[in-house]
PDB file of N, CA and C in Angstrom:
ATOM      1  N   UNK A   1      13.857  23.168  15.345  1.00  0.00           N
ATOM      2  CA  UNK A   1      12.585  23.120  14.640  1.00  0.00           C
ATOM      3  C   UNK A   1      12.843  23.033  13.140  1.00  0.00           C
ATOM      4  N   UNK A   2      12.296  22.201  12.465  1.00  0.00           N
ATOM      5  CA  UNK A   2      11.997  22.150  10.847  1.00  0.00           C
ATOM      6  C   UNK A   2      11.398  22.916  10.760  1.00  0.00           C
ATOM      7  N   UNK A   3      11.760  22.964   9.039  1.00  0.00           N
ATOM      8  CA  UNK A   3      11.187  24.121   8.226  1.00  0.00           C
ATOM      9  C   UNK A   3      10.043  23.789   7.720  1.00  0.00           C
ATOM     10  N   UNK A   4       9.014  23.961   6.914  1.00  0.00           N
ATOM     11  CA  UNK A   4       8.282  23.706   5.893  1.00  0.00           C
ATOM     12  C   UNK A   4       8.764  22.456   4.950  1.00  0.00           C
ATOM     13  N   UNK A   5       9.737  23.252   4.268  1.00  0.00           N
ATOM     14  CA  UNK A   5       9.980  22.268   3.198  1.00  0.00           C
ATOM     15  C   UNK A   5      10.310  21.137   3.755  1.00  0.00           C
ATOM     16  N   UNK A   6      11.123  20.893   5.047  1.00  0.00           N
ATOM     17  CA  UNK A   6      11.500  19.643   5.364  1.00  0.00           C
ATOM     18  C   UNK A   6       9.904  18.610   6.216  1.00  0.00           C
ATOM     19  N   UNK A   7       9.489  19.660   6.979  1.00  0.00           N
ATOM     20  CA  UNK A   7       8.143  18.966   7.401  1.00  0.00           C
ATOM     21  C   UNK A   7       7.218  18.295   6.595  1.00  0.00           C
ATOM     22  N   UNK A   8       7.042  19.055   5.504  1.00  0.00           N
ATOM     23  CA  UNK A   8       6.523  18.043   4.370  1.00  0.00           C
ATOM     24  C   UNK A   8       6.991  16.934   4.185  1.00  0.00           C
ATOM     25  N   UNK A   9       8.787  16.868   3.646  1.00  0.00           N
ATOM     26  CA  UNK A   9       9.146  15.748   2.902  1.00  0.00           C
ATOM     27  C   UNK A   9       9.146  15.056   4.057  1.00  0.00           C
ATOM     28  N   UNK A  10       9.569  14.785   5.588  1.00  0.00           N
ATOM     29  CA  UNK A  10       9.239  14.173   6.412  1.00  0.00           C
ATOM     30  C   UNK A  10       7.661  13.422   6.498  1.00  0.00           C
ATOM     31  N   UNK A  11       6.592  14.262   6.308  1.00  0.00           N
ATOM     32  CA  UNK A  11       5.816  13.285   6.363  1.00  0.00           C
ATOM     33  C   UNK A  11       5.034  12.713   5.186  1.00  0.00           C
ATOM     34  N   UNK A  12       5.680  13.149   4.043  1.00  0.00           N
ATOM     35  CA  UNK A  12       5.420  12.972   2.667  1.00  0.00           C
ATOM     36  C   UNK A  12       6.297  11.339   3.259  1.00  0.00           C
ATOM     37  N   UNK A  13       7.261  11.096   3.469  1.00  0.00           N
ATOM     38  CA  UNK A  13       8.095   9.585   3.395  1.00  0.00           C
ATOM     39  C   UNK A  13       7.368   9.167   4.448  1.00  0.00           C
ATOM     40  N   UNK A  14       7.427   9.723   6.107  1.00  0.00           N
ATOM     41  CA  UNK A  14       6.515   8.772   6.488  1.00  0.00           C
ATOM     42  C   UNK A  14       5.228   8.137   6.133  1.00  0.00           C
ATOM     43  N   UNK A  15       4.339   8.876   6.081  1.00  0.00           N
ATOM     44  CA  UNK A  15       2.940   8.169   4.857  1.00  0.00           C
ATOM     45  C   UNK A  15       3.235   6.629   4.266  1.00  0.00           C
ATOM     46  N   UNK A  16       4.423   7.562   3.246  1.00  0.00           N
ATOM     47  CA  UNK A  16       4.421   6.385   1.778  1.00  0.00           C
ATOM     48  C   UNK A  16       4.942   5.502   2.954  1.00  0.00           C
ATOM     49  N   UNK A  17       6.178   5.355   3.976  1.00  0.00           N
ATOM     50  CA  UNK A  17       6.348   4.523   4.563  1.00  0.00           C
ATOM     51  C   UNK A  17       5.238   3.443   4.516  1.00  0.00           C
ATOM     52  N   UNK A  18       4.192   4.208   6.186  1.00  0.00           N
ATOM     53  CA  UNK A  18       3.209   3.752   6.401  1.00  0.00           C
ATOM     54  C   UNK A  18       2.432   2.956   5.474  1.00  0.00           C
ATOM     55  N   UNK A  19       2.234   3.617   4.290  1.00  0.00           N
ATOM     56  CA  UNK A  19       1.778   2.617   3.329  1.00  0.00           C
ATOM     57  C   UNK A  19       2.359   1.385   2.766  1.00  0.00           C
ATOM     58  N   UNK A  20       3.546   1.433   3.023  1.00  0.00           N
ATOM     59  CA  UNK A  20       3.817  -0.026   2.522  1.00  0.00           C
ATOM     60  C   UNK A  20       4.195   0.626   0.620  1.00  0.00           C
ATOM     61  N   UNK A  21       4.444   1.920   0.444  1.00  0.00           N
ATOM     62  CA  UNK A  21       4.709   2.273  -1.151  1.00  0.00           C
ATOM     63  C   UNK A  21       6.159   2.705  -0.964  1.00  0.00           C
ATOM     64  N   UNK A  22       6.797   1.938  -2.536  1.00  0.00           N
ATOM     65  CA  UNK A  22       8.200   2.789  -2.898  1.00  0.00           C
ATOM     66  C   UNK A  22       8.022   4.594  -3.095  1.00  0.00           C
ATOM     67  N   UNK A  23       9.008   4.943  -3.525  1.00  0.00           N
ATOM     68  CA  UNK A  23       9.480   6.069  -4.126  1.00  0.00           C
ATOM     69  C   UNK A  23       8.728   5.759  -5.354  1.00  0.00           C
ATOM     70  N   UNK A  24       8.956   4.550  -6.221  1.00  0.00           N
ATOM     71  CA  UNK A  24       8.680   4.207  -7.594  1.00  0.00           C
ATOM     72  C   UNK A  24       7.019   4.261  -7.280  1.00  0.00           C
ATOM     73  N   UNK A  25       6.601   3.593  -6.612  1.00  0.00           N
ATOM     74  CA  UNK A  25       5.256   3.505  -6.705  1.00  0.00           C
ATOM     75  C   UNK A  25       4.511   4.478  -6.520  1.00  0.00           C
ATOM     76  N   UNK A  26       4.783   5.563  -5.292  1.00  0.00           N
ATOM     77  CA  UNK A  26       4.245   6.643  -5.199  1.00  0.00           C
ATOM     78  C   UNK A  26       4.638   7.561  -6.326  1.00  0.00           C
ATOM     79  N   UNK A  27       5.452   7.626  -6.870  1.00  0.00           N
ATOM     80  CA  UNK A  27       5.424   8.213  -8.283  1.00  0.00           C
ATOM     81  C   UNK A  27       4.459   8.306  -9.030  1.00  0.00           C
ATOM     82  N   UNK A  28       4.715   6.494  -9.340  1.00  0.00           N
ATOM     83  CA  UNK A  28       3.729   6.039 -10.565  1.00  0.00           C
ATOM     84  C   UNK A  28       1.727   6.565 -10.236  1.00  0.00           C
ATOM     85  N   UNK A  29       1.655   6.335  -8.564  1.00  0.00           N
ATOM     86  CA  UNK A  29       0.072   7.278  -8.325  1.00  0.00           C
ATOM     87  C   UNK A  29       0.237   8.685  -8.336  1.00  0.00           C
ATOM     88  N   UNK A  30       1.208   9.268  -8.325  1.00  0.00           N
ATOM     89  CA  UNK A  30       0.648  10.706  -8.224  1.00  0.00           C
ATOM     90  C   UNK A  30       1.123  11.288  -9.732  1.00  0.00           C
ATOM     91  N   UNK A  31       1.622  10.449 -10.477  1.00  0.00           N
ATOM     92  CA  UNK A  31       2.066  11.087 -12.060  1.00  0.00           C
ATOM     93  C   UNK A  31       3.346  11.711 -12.265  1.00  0.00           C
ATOM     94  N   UNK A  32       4.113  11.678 -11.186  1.00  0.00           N
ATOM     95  CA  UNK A  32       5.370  11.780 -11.351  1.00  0.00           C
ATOM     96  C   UNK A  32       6.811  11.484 -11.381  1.00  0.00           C
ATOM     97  N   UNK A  33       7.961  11.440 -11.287  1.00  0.00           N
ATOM     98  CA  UNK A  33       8.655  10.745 -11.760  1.00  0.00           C
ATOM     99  C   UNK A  33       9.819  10.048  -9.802  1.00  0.00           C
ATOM    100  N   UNK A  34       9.969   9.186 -10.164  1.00  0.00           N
ATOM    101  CA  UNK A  34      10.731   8.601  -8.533  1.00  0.00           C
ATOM    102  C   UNK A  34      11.340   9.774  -8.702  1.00  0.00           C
ATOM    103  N   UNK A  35      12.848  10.245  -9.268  1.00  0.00           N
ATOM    104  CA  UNK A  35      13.529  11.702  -8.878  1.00  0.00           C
ATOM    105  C   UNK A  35      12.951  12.944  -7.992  1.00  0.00           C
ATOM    106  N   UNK A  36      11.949  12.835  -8.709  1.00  0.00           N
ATOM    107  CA  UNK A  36      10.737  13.756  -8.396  1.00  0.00           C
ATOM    108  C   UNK A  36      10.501  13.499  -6.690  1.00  0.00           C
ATOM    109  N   UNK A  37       9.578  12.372  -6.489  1.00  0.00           N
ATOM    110  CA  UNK A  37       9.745  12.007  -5.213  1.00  0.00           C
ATOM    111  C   UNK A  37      11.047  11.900  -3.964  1.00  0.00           C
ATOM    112  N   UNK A  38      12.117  11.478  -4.429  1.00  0.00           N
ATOM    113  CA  UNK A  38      13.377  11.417  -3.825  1.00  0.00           C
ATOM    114  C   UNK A  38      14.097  12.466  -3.630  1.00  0.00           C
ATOM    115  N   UNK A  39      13.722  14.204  -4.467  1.00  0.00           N
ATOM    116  CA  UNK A  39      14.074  15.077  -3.974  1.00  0.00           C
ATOM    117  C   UNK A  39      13.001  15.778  -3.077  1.00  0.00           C
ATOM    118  N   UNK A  40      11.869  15.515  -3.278  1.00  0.00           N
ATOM    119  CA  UNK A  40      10.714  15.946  -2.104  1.00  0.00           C
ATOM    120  C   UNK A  40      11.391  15.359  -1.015  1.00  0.00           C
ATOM    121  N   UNK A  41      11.451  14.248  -0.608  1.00  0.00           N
ATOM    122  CA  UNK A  41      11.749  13.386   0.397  1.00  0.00           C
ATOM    123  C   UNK A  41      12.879  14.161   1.121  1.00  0.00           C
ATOM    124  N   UNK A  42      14.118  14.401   0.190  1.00  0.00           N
ATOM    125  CA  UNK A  42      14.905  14.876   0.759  1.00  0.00           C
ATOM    126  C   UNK A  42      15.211  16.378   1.183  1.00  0.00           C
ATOM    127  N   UNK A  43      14.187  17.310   0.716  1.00  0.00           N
ATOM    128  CA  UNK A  43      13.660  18.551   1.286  1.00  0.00           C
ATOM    129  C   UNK A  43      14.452  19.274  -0.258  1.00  0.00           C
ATOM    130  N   UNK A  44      14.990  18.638  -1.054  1.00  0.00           N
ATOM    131  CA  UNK A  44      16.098  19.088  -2.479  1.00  0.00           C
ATOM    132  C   UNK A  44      14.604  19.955  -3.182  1.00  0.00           C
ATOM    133  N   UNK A  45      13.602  19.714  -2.364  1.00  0.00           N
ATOM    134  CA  UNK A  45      12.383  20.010  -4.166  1.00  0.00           C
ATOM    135  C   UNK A  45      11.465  20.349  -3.121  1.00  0.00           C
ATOM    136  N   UNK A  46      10.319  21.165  -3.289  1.00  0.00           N
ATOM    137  CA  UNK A  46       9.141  21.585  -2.703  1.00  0.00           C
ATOM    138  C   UNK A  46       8.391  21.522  -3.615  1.00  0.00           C
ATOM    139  N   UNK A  47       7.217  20.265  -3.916  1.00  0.00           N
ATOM    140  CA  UNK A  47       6.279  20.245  -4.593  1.00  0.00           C
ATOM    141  C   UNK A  47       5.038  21.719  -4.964  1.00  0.00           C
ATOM    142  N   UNK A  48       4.346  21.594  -6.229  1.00  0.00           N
ATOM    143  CA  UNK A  48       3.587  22.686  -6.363  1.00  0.00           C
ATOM    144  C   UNK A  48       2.409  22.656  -5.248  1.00  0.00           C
ATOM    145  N   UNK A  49       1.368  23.114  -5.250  1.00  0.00           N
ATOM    146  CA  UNK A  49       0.434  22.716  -4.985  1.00  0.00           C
ATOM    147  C   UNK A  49      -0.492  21.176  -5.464  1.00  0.00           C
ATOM    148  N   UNK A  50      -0.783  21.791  -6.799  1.00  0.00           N
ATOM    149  CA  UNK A  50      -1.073  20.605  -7.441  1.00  0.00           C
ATOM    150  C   UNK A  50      -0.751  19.367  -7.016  1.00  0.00           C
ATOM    151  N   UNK A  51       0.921  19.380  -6.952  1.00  0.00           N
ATOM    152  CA  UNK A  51       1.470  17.963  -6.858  1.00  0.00           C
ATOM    153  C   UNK A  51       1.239  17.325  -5.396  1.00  0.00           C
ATOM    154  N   UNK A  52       1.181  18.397  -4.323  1.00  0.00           N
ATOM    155  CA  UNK A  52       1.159  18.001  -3.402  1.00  0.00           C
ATOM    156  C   UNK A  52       0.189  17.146  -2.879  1.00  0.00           C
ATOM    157  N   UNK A  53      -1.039  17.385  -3.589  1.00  0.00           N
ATOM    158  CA  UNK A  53      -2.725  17.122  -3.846  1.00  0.00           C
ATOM    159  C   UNK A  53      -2.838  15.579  -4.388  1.00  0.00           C
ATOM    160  N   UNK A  54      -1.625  15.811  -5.535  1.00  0.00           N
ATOM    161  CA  UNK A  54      -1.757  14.232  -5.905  1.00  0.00           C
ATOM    162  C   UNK A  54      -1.067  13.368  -4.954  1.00  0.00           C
ATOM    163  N   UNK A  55       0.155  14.170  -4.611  1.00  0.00           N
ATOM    164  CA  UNK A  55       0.738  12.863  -3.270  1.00  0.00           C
ATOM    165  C   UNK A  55      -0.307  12.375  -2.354  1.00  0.00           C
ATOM    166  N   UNK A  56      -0.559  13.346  -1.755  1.00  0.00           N
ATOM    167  CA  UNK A  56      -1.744  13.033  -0.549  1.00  0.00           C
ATOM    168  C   UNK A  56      -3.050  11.993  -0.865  1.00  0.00           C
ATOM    169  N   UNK A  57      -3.347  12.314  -2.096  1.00  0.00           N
ATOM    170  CA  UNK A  57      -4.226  11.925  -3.120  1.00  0.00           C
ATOM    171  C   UNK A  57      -4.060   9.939  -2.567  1.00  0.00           C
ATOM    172  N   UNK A  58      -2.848  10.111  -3.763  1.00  0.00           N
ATOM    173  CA  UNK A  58      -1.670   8.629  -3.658  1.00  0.00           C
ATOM    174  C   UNK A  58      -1.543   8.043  -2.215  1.00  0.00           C
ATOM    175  N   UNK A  59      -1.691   8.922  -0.851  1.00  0.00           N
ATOM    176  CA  UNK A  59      -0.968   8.101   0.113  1.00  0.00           C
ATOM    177  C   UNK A  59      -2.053   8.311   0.804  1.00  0.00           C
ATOM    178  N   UNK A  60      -3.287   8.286   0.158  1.00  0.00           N
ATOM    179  CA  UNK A  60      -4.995   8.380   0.893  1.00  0.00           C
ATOM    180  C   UNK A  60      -5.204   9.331   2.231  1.00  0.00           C
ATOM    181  N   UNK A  61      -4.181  10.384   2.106  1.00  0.00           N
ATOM    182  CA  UNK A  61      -4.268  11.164   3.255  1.00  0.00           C
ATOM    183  C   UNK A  61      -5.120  12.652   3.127  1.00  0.00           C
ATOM    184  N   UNK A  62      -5.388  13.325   3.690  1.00  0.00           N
ATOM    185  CA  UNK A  62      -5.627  14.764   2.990  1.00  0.00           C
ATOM    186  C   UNK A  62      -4.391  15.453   3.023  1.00  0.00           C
ATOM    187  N   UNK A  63      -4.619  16.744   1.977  1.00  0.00           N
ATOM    188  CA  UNK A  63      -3.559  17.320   2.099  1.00  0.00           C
ATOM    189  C   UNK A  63      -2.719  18.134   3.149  1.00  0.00           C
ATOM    190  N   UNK A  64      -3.717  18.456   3.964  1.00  0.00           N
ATOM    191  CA  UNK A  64      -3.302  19.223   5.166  1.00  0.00           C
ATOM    192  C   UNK A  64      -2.535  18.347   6.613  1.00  0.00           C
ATOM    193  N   UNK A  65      -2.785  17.100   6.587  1.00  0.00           N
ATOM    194  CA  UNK A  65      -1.818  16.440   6.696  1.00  0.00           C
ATOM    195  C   UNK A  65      -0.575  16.595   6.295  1.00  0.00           C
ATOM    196  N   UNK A  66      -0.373  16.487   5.529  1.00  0.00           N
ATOM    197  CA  UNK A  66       1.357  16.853   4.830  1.00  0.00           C
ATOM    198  C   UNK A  66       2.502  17.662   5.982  1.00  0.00           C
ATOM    199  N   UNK A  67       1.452  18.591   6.179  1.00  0.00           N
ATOM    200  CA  UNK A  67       2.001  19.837   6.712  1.00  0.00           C
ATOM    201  C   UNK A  67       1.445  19.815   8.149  1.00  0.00           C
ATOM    202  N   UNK A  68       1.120  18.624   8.628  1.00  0.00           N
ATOM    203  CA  UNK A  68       0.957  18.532  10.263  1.00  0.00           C
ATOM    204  C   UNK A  68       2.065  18.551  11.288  1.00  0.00           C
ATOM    205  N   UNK A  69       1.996  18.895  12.179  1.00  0.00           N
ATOM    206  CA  UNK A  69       3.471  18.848  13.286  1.00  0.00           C
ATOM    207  C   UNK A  69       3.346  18.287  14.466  1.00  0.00           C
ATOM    208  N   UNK A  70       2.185  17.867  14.538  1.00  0.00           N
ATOM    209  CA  UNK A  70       1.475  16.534  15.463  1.00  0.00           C
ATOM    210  C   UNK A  70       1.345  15.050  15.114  1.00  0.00           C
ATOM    211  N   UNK A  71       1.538  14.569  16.415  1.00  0.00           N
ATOM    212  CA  UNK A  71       1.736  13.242  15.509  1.00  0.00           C
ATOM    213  C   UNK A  71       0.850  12.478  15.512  1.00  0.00           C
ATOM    214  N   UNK A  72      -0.267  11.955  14.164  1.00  0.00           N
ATOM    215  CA  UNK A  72      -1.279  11.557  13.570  1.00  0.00           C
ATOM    216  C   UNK A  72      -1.580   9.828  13.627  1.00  0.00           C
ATOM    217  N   UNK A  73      -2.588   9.274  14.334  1.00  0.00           N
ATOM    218  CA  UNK A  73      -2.374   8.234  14.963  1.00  0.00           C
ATOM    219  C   UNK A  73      -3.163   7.613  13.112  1.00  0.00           C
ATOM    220  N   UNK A  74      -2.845   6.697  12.201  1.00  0.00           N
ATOM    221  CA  UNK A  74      -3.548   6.303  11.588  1.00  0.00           C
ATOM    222  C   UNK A  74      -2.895   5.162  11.079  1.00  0.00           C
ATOM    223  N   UNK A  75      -4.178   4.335  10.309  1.00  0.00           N
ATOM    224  CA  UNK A  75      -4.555   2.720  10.136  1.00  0.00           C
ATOM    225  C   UNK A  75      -2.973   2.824   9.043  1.00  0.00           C
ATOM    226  N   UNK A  76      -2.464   1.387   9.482  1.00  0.00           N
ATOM    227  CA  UNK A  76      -1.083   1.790   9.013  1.00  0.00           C
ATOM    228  C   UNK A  76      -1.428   0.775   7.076  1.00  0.00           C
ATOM    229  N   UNK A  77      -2.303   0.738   6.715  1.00  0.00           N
ATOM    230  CA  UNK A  77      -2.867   0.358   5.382  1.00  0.00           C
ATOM    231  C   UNK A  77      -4.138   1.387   5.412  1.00  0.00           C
ATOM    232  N   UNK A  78      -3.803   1.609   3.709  1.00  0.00           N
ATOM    233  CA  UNK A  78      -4.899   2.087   3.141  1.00  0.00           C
ATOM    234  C   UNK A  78      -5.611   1.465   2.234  1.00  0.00           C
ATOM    235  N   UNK A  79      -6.386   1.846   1.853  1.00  0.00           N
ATOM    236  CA  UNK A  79      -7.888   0.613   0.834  1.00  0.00           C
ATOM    237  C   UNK A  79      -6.738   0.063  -0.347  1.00  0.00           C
ATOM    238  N   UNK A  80      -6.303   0.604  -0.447  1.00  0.00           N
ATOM    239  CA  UNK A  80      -5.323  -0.321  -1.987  1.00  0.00           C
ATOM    240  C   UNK A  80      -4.352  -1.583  -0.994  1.00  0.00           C
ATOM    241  N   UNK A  81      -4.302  -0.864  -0.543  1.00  0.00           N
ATOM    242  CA  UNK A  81      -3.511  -2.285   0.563  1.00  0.00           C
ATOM    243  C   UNK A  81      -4.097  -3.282   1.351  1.00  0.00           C
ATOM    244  N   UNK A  82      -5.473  -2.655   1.104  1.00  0.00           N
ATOM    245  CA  UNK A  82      -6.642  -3.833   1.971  1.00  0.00           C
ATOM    246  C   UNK A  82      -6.840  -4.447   0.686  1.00  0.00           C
ATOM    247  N   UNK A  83      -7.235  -3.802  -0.414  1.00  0.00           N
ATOM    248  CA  UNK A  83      -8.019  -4.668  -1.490  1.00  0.00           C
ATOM    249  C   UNK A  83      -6.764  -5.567  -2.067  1.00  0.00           C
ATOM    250  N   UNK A  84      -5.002  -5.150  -1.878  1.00  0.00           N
ATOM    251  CA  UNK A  84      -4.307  -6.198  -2.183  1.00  0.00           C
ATOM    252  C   UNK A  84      -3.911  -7.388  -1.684  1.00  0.00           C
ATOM    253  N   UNK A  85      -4.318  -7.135   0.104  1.00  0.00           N
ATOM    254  CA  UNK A  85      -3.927  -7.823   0.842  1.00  0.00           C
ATOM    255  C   UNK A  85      -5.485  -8.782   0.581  1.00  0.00           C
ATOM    256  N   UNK A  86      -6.794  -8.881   0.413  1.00  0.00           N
ATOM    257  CA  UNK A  86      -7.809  -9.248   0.071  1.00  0.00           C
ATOM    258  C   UNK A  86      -7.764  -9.383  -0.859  1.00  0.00           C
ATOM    259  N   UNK A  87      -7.078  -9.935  -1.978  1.00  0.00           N
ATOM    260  CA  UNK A  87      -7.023 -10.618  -3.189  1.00  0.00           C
ATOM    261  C   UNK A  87      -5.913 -11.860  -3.361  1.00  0.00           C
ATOM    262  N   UNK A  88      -5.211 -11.335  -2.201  1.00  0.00           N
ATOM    263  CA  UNK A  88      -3.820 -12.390  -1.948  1.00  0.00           C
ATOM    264  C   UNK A  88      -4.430 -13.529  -1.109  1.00  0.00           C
ATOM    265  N   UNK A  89      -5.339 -13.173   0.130  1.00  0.00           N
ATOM    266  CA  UNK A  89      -5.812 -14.196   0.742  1.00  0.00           C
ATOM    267  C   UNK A  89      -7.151 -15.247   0.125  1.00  0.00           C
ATOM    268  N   UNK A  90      -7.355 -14.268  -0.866  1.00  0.00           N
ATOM    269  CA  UNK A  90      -8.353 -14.670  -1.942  1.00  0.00           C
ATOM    270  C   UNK A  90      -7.711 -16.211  -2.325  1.00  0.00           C
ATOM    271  N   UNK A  91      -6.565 -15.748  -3.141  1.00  0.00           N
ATOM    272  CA  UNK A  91      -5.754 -16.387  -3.900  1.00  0.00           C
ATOM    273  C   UNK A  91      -5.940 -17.601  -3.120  1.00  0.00           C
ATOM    274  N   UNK A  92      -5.180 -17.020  -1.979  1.00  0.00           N
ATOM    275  CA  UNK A  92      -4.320 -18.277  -0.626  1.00  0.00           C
ATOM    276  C   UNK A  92      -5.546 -19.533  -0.930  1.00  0.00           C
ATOM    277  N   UNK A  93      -6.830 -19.084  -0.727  1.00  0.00           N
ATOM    278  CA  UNK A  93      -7.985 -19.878   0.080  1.00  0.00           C
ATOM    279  C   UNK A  93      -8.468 -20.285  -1.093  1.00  0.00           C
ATOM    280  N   UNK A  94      -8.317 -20.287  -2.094  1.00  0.00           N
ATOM    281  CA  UNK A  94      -9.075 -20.941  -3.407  1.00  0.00           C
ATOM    282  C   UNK A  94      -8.090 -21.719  -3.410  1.00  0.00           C
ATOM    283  N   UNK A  95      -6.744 -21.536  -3.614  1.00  0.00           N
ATOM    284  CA  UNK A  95      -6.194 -23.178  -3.376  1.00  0.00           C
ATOM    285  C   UNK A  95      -5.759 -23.499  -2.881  1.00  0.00           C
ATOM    286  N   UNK A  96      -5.960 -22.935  -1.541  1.00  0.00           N
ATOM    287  CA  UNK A  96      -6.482 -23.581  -0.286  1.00  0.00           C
ATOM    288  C   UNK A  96      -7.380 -24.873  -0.407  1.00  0.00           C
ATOM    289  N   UNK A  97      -8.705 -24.339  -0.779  1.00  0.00           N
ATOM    290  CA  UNK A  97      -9.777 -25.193  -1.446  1.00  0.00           C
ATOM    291  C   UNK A  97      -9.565 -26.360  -1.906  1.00  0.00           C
ATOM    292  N   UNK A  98      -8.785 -25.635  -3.244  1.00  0.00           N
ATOM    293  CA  UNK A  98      -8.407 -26.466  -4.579  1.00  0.00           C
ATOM    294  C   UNK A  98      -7.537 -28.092  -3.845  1.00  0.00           C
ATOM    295  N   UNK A  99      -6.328 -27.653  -3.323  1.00  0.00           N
ATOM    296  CA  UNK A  99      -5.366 -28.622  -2.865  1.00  0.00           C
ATOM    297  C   UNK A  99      -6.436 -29.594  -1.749  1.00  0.00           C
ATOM    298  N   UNK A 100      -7.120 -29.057  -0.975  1.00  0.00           N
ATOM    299  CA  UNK A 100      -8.118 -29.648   0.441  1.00  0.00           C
ATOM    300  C   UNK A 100      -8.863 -31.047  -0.156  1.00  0.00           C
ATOM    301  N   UNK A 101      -9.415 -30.110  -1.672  1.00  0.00           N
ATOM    302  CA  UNK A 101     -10.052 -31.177  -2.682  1.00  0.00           C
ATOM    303  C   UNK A 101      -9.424 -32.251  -3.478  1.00  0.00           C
ATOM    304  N   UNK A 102      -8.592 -31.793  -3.947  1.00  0.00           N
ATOM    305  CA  UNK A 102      -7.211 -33.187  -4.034  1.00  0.00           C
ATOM    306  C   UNK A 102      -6.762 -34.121  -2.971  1.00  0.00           C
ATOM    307  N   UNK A 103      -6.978 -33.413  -1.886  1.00  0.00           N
ATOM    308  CA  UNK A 103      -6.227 -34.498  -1.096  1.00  0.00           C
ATOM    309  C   UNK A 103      -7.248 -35.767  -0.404  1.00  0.00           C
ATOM    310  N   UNK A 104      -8.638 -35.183  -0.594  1.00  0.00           N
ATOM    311  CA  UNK A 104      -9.988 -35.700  -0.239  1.00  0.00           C
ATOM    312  C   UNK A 104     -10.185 -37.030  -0.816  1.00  0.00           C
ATOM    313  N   UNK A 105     -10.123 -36.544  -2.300  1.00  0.00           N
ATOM    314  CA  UNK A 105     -10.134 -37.154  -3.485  1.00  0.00           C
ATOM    315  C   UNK A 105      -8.789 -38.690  -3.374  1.00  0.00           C
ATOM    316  N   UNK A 106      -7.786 -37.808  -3.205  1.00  0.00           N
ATOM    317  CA  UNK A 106      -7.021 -38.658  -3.263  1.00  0.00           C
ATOM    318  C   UNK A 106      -6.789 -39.990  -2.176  1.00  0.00           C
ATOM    319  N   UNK A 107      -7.319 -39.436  -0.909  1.00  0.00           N
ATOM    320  CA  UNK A 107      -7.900 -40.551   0.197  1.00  0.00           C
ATOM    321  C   UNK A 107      -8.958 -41.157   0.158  1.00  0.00           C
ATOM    322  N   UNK A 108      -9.812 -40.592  -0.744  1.00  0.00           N
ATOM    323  CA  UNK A 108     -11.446 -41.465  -1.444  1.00  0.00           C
ATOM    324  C   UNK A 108     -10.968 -42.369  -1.935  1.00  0.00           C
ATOM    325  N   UNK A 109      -9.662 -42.442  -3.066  1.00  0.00           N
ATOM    326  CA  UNK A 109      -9.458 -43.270  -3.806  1.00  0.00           C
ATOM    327  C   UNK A 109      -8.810 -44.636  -3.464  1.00  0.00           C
ATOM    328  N   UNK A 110      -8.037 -43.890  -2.282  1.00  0.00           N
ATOM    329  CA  UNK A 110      -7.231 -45.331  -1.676  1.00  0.00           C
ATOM    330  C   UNK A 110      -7.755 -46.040  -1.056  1.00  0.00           C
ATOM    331  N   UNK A 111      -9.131 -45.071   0.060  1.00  0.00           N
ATOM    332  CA  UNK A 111      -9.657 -46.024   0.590  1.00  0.00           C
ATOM    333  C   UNK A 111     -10.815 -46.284   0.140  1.00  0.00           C
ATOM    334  N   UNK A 112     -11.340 -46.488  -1.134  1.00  0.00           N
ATOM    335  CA  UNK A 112     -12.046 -46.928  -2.059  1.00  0.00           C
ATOM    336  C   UNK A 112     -13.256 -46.600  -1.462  1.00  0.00           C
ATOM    337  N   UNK A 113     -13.619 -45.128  -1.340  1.00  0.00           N
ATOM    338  CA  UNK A 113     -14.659 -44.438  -0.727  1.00  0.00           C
ATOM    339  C   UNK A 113     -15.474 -43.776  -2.022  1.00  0.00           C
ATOM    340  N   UNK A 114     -16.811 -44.242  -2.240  1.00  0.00           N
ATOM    341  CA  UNK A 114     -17.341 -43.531  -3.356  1.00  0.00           C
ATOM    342  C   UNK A 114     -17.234 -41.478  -2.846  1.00  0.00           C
ATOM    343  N   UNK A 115     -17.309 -41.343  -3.853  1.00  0.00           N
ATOM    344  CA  UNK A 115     -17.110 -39.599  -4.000  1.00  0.00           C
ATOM    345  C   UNK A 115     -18.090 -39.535  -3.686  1.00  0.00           C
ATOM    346  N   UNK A 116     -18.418 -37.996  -3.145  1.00  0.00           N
ATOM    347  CA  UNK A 116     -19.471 -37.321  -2.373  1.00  0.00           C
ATOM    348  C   UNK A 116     -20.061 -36.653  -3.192  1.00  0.00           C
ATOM    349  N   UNK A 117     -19.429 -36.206  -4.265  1.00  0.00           N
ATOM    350  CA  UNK A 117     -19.782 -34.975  -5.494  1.00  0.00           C
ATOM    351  C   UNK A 117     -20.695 -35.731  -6.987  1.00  0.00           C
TER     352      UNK A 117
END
C-alpha cells in the first residue's frame, strides 16, 4: 500500500498525464516552478495545501481527487484542451475553405466558367 505522499504524486502525474500537460506546463497553471512539480511527482516534496488547490485547479479536477484510491473514470481532455483542440480545427477548416476556393477558382478559369461570386 502507498502512502499519502506518494498517492498524491501518483495521481497528481496521472491527471497532468491525462491531460495531455508537461511538468512545464502544469507549473506554468498552478504558479509554480517544473522542479516544484517533478519533486511532487516523485513523492521528493508534499505540496501545501494551497498548492495542492492550484494543481487540481490546473488539471480541472477537484481537490479531493488528488487523494483518491479508486480508480476515477474521466473525459481524458479538459475545456483548455477542447477549446485548443477547437481552434486547431478552426484553423484546419478556414483553409480548408480558403484552398477549396482556389482550387474552384482556378478550374473556373481554365474552363472559362464565369465566377459565381
Amino acid at each position: 500500500m502507498t502512502n499519502l505522499r506518494e498517492l498524491v504524486a501518483q495521481n497528481i502525474k496521472k491527471y497532468r498525464r491525462i491531460r495531455g500537460l508537461t511538468q512545464e506546463m502544469l507549473a506554468e497553471q498552478a504558479g509554480t516552478s517544473t522542479t516544484h512539480i517533478g519533486m511532487v511527482e516523485t513523492s521528493k516534496k508534499f505540496p501545501s495545501i494551497k498548492m495542492l488547490e492550484k494543481i487540481a485547479r490546473a488539471l480541472d479536477v477537484d481537490t479531493p481527487a488528488l487523494f483518491a484510491t479508486e480508480k476515477i473514470v474521466i473525459l481524458p481532455m479538459h475545456s483548455k484542451s477542447v477549446e485548443r483542440l477547437y481552434q486547431d480545427m478552426s484553423n484546419d477548416f478556414q483553409l480548408f475553405q480558403e484552398t477549396f476556393a482556389r482550387r474552384i477558382k482556378d478550374l473556373q478559369e481554365i474552363q472559362n466558367i464565369p465566377p459565381t461570386s
